[in-house]
Structure formats: structure tokens, C-alpha cells
PDB file of N, CA and C in Angstrom:
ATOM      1  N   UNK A   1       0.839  -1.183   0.000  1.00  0.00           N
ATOM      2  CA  UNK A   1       0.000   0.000   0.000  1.00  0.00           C
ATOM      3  C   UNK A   1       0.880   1.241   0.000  1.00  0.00           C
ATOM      4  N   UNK A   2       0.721   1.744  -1.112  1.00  0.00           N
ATOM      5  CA  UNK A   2       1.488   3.285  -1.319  1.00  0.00           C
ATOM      6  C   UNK A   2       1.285   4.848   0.011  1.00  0.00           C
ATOM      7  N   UNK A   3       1.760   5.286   0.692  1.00  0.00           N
ATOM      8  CA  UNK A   3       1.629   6.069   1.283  1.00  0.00           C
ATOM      9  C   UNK A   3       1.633   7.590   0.852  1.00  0.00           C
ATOM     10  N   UNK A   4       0.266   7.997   1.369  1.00  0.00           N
ATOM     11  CA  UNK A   4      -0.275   9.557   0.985  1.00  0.00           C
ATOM     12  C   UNK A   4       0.857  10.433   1.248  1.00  0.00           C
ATOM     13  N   UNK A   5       0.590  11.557   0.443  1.00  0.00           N
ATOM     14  CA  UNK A   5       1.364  12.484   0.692  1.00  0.00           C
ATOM     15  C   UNK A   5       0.828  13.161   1.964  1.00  0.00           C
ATOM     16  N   UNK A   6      -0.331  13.741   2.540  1.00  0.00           N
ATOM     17  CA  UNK A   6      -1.020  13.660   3.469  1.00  0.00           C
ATOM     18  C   UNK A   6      -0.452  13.075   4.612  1.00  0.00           C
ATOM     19  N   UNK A   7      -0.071  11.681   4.571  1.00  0.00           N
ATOM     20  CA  UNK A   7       0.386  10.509   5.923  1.00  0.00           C
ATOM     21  C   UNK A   7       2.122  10.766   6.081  1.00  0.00           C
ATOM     22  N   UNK A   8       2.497  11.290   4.891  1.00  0.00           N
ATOM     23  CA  UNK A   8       4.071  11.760   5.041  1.00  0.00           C
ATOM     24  C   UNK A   8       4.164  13.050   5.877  1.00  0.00           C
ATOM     25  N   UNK A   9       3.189  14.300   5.456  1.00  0.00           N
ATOM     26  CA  UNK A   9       3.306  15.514   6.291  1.00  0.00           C
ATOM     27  C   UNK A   9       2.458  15.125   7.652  1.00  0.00           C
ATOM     28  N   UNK A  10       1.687  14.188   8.062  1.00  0.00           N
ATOM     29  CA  UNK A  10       1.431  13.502   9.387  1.00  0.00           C
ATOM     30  C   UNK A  10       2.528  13.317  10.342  1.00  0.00           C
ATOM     31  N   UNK A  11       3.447  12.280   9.538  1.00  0.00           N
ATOM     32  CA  UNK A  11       4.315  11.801  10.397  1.00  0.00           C
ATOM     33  C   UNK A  11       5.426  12.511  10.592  1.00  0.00           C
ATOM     34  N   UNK A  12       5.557  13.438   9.426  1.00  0.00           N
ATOM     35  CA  UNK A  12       6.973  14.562   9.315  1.00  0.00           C
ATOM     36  C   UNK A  12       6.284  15.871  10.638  1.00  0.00           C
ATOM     37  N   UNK A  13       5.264  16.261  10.701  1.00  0.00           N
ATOM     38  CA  UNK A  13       5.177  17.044  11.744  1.00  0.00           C
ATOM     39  C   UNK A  13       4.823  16.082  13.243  1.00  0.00           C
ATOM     40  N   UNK A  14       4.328  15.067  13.610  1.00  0.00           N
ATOM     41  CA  UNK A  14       4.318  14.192  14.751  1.00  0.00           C
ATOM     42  C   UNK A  14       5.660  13.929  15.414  1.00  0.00           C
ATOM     43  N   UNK A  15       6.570  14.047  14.340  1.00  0.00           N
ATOM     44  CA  UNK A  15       7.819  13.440  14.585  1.00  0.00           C
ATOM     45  C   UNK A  15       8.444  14.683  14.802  1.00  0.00           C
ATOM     46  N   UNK A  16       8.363  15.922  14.032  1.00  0.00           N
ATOM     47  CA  UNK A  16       9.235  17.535  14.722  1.00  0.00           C
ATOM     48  C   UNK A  16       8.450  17.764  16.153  1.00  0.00           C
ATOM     49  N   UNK A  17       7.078  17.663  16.299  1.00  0.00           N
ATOM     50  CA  UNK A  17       6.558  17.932  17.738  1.00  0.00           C
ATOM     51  C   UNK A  17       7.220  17.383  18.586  1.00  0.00           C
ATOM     52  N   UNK A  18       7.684  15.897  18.921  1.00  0.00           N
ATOM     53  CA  UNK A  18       8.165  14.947  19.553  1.00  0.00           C
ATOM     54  C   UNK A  18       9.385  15.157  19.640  1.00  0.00           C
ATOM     55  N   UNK A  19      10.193  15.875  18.920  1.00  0.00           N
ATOM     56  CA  UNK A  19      11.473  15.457  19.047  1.00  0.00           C
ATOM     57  C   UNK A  19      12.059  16.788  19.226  1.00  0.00           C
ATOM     58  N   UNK A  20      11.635  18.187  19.381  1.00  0.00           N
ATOM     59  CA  UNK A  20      11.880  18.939  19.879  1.00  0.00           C
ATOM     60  C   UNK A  20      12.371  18.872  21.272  1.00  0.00           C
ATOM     61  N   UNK A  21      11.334  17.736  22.203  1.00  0.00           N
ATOM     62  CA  UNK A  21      11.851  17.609  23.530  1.00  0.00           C
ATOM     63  C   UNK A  21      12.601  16.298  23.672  1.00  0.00           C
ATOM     64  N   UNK A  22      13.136  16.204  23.248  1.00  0.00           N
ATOM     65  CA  UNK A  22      14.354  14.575  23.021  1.00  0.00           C
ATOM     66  C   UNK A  22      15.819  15.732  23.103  1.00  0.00           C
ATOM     67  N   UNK A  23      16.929  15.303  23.810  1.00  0.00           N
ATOM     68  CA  UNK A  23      18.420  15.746  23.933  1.00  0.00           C
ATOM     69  C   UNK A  23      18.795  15.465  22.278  1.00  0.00           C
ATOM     70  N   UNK A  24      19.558  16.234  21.769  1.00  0.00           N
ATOM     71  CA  UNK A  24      20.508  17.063  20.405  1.00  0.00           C
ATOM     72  C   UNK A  24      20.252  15.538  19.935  1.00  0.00           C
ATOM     73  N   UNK A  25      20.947  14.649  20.497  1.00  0.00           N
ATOM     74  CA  UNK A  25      22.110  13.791  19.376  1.00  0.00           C
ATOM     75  C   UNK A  25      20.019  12.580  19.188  1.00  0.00           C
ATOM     76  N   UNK A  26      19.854  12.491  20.184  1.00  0.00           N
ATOM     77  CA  UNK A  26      18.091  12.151  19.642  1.00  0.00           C
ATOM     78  C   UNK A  26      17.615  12.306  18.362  1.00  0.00           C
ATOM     79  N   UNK A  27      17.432  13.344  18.691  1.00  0.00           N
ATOM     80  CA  UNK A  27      16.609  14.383  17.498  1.00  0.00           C
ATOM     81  C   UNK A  27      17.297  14.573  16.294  1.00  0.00           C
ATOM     82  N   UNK A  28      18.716  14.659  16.253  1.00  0.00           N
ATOM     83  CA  UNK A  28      19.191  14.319  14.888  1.00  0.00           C
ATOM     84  C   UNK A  28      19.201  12.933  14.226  1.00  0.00           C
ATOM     85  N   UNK A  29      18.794  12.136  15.597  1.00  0.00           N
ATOM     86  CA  UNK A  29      18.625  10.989  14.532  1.00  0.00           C
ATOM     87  C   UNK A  29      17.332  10.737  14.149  1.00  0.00           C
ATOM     88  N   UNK A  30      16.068  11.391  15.166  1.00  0.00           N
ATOM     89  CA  UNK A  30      14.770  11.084  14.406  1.00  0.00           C
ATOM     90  C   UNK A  30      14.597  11.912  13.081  1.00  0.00           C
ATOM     91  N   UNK A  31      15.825  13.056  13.092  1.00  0.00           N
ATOM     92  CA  UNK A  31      15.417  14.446  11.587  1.00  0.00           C
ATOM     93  C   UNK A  31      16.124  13.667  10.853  1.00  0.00           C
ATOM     94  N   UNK A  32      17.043  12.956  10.712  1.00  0.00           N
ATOM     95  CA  UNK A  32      17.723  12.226   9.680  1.00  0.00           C
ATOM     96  C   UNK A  32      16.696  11.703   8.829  1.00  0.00           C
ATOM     97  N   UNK A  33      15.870  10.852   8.672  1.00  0.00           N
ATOM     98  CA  UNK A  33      14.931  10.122   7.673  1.00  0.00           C
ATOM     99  C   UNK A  33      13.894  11.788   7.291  1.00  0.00           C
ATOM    100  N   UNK A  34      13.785  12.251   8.565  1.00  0.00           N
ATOM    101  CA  UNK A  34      12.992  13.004   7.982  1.00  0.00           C
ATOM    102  C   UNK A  34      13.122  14.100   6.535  1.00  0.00           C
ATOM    103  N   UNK A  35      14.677  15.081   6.512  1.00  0.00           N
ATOM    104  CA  UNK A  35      15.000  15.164   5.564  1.00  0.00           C
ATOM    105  C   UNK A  35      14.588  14.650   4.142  1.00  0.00           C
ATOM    106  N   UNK A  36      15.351  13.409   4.643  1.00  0.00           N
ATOM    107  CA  UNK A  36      15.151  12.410   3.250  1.00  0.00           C
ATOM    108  C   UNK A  36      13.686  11.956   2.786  1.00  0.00           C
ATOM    109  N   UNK A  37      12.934  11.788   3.741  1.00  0.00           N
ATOM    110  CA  UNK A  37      11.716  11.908   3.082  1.00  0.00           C
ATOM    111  C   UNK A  37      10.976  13.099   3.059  1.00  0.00           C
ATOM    112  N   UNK A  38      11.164  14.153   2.749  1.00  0.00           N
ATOM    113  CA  UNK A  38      10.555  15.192   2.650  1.00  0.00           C
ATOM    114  C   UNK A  38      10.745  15.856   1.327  1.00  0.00           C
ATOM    115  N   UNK A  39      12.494  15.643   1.522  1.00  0.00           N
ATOM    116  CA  UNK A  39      13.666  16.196   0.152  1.00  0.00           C
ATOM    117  C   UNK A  39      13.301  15.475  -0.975  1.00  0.00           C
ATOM    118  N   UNK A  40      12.135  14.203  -1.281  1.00  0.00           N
ATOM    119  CA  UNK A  40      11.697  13.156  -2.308  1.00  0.00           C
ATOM    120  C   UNK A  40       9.947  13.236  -2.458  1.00  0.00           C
ATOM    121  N   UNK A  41      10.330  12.638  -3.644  1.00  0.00           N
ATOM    122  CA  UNK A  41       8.907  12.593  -4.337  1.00  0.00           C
ATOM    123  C   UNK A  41       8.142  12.963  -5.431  1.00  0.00           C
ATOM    124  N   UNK A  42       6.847  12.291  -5.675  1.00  0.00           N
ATOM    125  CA  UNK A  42       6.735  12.677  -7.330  1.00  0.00           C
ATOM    126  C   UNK A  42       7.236  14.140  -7.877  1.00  0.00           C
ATOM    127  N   UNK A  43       6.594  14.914  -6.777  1.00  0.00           N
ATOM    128  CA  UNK A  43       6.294  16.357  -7.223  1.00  0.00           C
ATOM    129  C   UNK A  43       6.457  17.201  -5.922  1.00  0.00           C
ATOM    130  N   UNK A  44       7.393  18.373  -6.352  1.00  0.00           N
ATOM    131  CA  UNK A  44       7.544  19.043  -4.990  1.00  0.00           C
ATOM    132  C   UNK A  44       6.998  20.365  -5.385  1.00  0.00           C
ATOM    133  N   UNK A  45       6.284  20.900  -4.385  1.00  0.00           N
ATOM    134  CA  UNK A  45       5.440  21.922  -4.275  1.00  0.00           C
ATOM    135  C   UNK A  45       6.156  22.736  -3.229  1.00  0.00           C
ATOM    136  N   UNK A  46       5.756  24.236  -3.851  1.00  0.00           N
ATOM    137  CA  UNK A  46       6.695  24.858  -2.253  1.00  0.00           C
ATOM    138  C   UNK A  46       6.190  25.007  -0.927  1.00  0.00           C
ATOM    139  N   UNK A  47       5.316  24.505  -0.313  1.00  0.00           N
ATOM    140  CA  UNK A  47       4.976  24.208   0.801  1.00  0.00           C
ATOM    141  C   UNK A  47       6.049  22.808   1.163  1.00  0.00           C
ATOM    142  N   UNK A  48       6.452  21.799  -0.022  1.00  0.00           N
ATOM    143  CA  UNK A  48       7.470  20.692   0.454  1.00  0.00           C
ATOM    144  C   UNK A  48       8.508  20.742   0.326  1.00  0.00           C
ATOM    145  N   UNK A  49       9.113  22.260  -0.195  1.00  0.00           N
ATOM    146  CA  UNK A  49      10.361  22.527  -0.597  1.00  0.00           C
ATOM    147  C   UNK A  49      10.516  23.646   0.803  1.00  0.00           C
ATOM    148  N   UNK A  50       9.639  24.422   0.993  1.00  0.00           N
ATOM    149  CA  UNK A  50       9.936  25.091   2.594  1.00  0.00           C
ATOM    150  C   UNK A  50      10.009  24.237   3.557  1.00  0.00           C
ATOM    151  N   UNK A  51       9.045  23.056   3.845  1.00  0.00           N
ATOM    152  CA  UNK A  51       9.742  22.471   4.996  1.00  0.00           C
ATOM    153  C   UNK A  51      10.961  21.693   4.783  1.00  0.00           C
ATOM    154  N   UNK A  52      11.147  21.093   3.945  1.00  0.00           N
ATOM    155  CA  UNK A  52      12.521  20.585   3.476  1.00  0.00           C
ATOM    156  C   UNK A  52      13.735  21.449   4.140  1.00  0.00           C
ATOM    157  N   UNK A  53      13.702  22.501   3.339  1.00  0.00           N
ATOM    158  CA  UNK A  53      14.497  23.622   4.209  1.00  0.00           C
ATOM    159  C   UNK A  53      14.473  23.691   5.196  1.00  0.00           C
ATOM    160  N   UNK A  54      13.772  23.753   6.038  1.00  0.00           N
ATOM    161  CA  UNK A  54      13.319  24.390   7.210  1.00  0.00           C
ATOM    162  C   UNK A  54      13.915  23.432   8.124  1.00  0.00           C
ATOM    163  N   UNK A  55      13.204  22.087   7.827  1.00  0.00           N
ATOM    164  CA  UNK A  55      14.161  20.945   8.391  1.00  0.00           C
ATOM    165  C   UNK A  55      15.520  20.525   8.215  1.00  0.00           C
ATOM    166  N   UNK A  56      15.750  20.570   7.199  1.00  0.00           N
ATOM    167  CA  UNK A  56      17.257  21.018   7.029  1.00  0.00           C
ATOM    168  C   UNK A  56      18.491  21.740   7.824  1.00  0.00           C
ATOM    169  N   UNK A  57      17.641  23.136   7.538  1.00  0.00           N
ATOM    170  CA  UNK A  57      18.378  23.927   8.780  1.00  0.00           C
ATOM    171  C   UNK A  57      18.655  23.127  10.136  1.00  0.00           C
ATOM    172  N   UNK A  58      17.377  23.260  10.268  1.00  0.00           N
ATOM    173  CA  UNK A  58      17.034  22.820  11.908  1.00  0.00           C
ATOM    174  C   UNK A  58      18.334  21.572  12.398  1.00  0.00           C
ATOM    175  N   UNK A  59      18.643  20.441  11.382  1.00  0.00           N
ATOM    176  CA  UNK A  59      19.231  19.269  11.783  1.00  0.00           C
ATOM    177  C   UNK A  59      20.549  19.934  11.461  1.00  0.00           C
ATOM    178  N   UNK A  60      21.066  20.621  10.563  1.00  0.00           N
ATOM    179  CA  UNK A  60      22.573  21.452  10.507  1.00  0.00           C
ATOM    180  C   UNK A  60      22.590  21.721  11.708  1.00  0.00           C
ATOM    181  N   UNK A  61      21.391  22.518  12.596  1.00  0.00           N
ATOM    182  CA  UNK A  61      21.622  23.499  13.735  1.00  0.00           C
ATOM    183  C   UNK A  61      22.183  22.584  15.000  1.00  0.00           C
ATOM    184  N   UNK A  62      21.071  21.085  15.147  1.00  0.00           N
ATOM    185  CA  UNK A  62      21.491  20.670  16.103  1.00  0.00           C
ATOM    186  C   UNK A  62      22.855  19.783  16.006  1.00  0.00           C
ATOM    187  N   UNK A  63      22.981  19.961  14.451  1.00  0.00           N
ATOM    188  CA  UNK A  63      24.538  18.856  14.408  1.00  0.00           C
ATOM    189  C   UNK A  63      25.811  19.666  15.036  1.00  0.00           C
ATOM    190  N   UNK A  64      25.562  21.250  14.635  1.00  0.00           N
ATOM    191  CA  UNK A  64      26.551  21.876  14.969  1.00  0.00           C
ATOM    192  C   UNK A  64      26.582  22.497  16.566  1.00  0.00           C
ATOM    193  N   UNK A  65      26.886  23.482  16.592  1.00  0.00           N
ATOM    194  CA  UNK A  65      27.512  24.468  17.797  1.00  0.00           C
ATOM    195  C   UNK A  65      25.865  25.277  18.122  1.00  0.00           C
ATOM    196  N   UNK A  66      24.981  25.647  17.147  1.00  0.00           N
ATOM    197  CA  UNK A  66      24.238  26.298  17.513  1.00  0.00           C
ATOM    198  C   UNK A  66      23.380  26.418  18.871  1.00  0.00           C
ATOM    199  N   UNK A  67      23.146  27.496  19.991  1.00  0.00           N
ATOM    200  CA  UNK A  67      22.180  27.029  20.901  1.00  0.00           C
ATOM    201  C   UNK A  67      21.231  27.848  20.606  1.00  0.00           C
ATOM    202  N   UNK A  68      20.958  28.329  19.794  1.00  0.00           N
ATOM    203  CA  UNK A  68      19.371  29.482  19.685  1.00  0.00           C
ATOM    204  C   UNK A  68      18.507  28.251  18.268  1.00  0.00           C
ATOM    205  N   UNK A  69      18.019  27.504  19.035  1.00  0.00           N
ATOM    206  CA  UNK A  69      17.538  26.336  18.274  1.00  0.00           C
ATOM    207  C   UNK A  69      15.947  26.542  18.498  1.00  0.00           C
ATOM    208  N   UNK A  70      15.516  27.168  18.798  1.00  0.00           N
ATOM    209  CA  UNK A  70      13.633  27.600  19.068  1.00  0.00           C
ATOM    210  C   UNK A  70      13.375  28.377  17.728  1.00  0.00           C
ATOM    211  N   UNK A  71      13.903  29.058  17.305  1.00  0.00           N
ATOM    212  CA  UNK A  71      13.419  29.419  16.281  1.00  0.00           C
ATOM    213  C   UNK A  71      13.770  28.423  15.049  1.00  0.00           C
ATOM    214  N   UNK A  72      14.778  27.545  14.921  1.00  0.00           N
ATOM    215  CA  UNK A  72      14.609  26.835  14.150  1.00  0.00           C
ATOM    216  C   UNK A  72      13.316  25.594  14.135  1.00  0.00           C
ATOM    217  N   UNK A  73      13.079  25.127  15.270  1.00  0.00           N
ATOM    218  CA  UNK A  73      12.123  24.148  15.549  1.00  0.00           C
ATOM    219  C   UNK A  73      10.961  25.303  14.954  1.00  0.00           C
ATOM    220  N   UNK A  74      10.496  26.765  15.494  1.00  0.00           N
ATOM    221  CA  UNK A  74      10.067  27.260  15.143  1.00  0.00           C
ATOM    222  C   UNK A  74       8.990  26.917  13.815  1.00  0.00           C
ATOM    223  N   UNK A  75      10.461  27.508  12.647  1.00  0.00           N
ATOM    224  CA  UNK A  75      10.003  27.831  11.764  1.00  0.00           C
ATOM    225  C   UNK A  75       9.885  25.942  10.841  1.00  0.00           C
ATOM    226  N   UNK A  76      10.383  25.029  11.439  1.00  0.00           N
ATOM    227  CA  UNK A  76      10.060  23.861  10.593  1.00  0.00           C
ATOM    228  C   UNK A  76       8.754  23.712  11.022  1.00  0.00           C
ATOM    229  N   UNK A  77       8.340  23.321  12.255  1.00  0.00           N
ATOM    230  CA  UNK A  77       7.102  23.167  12.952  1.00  0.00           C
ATOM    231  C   UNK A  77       6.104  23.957  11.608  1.00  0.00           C
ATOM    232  N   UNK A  78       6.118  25.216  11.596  1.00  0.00           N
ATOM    233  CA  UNK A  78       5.656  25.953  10.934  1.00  0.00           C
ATOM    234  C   UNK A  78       5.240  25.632   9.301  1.00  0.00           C
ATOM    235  N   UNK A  79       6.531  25.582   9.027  1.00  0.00           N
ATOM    236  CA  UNK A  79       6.587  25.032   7.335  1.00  0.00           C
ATOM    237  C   UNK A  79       5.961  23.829   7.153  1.00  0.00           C
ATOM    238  N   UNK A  80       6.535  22.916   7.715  1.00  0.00           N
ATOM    239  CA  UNK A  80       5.585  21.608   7.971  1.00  0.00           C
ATOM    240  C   UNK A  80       3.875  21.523   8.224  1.00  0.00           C
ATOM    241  N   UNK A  81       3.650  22.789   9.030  1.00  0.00           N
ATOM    242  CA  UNK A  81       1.878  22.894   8.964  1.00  0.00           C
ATOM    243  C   UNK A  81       1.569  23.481   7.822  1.00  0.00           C
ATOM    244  N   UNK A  82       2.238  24.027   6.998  1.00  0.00           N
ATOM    245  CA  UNK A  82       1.783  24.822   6.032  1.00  0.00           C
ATOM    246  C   UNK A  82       1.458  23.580   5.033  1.00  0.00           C
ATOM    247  N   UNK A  83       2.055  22.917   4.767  1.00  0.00           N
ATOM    248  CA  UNK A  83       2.678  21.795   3.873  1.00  0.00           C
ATOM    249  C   UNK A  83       1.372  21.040   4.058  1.00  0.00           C
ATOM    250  N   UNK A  84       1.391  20.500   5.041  1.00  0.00           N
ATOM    251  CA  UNK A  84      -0.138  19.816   5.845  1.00  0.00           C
ATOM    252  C   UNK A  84      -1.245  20.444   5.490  1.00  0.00           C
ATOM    253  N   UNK A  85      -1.058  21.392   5.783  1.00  0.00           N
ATOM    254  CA  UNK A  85      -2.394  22.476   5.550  1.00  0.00           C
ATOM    255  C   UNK A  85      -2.986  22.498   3.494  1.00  0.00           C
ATOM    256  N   UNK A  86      -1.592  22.461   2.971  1.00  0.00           N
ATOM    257  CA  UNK A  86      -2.025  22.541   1.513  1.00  0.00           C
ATOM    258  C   UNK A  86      -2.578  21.292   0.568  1.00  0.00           C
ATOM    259  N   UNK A  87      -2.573  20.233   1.591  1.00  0.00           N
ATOM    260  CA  UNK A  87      -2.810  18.814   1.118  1.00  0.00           C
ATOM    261  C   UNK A  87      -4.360  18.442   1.439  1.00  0.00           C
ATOM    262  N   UNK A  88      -4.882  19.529   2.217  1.00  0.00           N
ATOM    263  CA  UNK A  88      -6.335  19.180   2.239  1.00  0.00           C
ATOM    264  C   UNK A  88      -7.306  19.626   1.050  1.00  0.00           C
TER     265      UNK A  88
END
């Protein structure tokens, strides 16, 4: 059974909610797949090309030195509802 694009921005924002409160090296490993499935697919629309980014950032941020990491969760959280939001 093929999975919705719909059930991808489900689990891609279930999984940024959740893992915001998980310690650094956590959370880069639950954003790892996420990336990759976000960064794929038939057709990317820019609601799936902003959270892409967005998540992106976010997993650079926690790989590196950064500690002002709220606005990155921020703005993926964000992009990711948008994304969600355009699939209805």
C-alpha cells in the first residue's frame, strides 16, 4: 500500500513535535529520515520545498555548535503545517 502524501506531512510534523523535547544527538537521529523523506517525491510543491528547508536547517543546527535552536524548531514546525495544511 502506497503512502499519501497527506500521511508523510502527518508523520513529518508528529515526529518535529516529539522530538523537539528529546536531547541534540536524539533528534538528529529522528530528523535524519525526515530530511530524506521530505527532500523526495513525485512532485515538490513549495509548501514541500519550505519544509525541506526548514528541516534542514534545523538538523545542521542541532549537528553543529548552535544554541538558539527555538526558532529553528520554530520555523520547521511551521513550514511543515503549512505543507499539511495545503494537502487538504
Amino acid at each position: 500500500m502506497a503512502v499519501s502524501e497527506k500521511q508523510i506531512a502527518d508523520h513529518v510534523l508528529q515526529t518535529l513535535k516529539t522530538s523537539r523535547y528529546t536531547d541534540r544527538n536524539t533528534a538528529v537521529r529522528e530528523l535524519t529520515p525526515l530530511r530524506e523523506m521530505v527532500g523526495q517525491g513525485d512532485h515538490v510543491e513549495r509548501e514541500r520545498a519550505d519544509a525541506w528547508l526548514a528541516i534542514s536547517v534545523l538538523h545542521d543546527g542541532l549537528r553543529g555548535a548552535s544554541r538558539d535552536l527555538d526558532r529553528h524548531w520554530d520555523k520547521a514546525i511551521e513550514k511543515t503545517e503549512a505543507w499539511q495544511a495545503a494537502l487538504r
